[in-house]
N, C-alpha and C. Protein backbone atom coordinates (compact mmCIF):
# COMPACT_ATOMS: atom_id res chain seq x y z
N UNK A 1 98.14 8.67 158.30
CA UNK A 1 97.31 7.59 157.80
C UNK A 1 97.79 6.28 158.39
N UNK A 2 96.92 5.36 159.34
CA UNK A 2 96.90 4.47 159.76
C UNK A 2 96.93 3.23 158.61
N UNK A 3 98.08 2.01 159.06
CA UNK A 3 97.70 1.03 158.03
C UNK A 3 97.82 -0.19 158.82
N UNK A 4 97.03 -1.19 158.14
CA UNK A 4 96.61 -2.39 158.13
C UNK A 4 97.66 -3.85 157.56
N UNK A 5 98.12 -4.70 157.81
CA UNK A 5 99.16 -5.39 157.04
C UNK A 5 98.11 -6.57 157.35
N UNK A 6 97.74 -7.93 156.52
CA UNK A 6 97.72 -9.36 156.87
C UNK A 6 98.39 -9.96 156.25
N UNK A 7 99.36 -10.67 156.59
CA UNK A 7 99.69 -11.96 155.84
C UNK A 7 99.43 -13.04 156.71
N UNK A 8 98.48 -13.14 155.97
CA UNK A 8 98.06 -14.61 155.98
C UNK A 8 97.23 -15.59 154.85
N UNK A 9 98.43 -16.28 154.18
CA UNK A 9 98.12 -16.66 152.66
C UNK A 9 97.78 -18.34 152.82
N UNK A 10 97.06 -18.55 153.87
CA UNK A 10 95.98 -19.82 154.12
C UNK A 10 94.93 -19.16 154.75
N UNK A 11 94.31 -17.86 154.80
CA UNK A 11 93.34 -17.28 155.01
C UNK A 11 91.84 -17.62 154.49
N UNK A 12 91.13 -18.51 155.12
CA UNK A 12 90.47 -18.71 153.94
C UNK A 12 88.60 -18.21 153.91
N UNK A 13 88.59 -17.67 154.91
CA UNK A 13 87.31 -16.21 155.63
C UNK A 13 87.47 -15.11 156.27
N UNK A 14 87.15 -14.08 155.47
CA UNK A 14 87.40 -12.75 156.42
C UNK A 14 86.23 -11.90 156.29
N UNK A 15 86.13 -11.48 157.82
CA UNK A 15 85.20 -11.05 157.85
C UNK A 15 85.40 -9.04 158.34
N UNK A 16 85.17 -8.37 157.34
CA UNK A 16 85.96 -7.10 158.14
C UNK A 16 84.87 -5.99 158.20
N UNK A 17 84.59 -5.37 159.18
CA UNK A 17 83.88 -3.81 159.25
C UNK A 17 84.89 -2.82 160.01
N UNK A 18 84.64 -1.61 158.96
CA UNK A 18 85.97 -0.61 158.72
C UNK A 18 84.93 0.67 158.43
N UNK A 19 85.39 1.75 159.20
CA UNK A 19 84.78 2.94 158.73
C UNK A 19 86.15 3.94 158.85
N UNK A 20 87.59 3.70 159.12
CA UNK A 20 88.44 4.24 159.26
C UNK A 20 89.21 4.18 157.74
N UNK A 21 89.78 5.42 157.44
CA UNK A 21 90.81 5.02 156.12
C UNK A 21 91.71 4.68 156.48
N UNK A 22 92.02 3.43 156.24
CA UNK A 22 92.89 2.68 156.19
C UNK A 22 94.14 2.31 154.92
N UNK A 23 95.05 2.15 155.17
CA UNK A 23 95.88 1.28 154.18
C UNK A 23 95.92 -0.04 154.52
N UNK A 24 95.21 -0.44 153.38
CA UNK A 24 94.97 -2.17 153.77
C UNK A 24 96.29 -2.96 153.02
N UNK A 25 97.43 -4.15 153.52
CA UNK A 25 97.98 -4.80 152.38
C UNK A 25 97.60 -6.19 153.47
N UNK A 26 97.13 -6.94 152.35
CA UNK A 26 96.51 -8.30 152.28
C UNK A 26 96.79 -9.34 151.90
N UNK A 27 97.83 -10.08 152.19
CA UNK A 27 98.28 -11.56 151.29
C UNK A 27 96.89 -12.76 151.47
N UNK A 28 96.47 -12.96 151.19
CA UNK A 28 95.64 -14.16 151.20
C UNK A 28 95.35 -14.80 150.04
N UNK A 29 96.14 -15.62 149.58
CA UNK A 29 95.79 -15.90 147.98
C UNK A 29 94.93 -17.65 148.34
N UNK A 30 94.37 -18.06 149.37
CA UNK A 30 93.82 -18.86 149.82
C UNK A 30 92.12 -18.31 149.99
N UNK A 31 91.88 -16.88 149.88
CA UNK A 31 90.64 -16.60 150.48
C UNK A 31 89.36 -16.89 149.82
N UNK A 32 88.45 -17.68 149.91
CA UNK A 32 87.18 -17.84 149.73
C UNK A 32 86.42 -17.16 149.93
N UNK A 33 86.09 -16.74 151.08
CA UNK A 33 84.96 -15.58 150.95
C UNK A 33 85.34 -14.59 151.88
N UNK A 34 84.79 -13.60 151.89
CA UNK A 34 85.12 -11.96 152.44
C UNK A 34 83.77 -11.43 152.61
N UNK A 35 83.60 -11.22 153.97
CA UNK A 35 82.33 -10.26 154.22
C UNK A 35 83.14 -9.14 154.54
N UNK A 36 82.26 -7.67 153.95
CA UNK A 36 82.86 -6.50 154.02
C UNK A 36 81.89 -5.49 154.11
N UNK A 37 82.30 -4.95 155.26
CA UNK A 37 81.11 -3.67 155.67
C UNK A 37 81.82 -2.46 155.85
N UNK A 38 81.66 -1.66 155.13
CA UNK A 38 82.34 -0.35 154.52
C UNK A 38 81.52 0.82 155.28
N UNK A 39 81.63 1.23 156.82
CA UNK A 39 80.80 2.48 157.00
C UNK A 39 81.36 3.71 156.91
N UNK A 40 80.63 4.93 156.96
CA UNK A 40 80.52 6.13 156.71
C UNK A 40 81.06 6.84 157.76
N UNK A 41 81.96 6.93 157.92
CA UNK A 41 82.45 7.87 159.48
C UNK A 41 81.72 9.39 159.67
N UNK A 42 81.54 9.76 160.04
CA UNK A 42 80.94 10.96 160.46
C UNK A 42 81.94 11.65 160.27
N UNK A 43 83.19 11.61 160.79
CA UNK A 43 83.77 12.42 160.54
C UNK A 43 85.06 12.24 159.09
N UNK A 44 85.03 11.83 158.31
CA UNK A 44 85.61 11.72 157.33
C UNK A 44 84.73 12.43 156.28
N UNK A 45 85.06 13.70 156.11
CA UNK A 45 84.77 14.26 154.93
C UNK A 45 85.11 14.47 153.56
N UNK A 46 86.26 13.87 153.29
CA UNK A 46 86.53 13.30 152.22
C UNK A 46 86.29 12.00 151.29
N UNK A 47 84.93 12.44 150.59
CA UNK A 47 84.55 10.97 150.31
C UNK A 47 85.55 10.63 149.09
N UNK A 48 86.34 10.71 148.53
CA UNK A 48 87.46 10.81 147.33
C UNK A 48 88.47 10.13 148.02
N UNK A 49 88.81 10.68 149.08
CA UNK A 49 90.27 9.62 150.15
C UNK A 49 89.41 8.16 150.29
N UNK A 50 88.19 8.10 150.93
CA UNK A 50 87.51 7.16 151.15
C UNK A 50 87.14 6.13 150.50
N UNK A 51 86.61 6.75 148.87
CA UNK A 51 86.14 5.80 147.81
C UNK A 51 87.57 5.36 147.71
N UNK A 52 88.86 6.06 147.42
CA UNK A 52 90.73 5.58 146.81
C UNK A 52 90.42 4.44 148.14
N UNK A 53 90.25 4.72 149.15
CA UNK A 53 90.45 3.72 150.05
C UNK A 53 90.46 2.20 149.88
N UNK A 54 88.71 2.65 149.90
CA UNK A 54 87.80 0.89 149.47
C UNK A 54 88.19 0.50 148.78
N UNK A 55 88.63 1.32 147.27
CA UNK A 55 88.59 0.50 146.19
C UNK A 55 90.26 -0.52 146.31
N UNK A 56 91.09 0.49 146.70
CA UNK A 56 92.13 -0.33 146.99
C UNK A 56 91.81 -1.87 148.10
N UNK A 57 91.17 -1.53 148.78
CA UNK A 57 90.82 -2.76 149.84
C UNK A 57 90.34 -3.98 148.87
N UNK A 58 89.36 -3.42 147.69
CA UNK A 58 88.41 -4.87 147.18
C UNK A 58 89.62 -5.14 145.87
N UNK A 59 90.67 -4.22 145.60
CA UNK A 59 91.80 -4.70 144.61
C UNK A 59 92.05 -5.86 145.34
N UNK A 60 92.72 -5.61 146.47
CA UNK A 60 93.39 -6.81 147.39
C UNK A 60 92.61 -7.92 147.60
N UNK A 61 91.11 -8.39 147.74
CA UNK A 61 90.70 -9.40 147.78
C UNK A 61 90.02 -10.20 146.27
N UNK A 62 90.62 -9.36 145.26
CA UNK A 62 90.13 -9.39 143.82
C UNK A 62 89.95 -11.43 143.57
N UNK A 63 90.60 -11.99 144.56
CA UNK A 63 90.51 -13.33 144.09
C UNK A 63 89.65 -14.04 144.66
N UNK A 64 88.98 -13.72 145.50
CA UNK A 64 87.71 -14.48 146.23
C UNK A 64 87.01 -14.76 145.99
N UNK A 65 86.36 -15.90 146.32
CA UNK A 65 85.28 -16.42 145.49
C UNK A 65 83.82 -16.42 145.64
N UNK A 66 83.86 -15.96 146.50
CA UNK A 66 82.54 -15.37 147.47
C UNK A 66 82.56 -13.80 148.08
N UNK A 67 81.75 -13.22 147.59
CA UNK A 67 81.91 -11.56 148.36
C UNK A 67 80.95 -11.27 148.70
N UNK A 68 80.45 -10.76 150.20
CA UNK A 68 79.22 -9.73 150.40
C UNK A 68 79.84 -8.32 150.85
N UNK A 69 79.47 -7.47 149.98
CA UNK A 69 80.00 -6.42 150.28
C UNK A 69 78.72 -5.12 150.67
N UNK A 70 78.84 -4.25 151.29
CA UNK A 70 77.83 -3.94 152.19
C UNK A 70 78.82 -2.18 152.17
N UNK A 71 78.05 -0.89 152.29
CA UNK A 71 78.68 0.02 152.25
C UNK A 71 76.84 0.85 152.96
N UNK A 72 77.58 2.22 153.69
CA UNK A 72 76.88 3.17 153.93
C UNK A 72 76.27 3.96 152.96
N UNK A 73 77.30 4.57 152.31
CA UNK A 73 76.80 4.78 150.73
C UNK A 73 77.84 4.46 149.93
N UNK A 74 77.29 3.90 148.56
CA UNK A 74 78.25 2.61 147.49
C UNK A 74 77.04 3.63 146.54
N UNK A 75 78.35 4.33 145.64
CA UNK A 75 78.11 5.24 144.20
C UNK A 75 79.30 4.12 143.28
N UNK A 76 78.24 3.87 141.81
CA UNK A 76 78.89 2.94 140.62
C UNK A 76 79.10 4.48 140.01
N UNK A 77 80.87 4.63 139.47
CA UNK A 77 81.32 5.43 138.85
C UNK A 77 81.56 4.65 137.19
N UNK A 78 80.99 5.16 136.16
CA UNK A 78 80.84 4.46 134.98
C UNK A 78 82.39 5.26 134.36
């Protein structure tokens, strides 16, 4: 499993498209807005590694104040 590090905590736009699982860690406690495009790999058949993925990704930008978030397929688990 491939991972991702930013620190950068005057970050204050990010713009990311990701169809790889990633381990994302993210310092930006400066960030305003986050565009985020979440695609569907063809070959990732584990949509369970995938959803643990994302959701960890949008933990990390939990402080932003602006989000467009955008997915291939985006299921609300109640």
């Amino acid at each position: 499993m491939s991972s991702v590090c930013i620190d950068a905590p005057k970050l204050e736009s990010l713009d990311l498209e990701t169809g790889a699982l990633l381990n994302f860690s993210l310092d930006a406690r400066s960030l305003i807005s986050a565009n985020i495009h979440l695609r569907d790999n063809r070959f990732q058949v584990n949509r369970a590694s995938f959803a643990k993925h994302a959701t960890a990704l949008l933990a990390e930008i939990s402080n932003v104040k602006n989000l467009s978030l955008s997915a291939s397929h985006l299921e609300v688990i109640k």
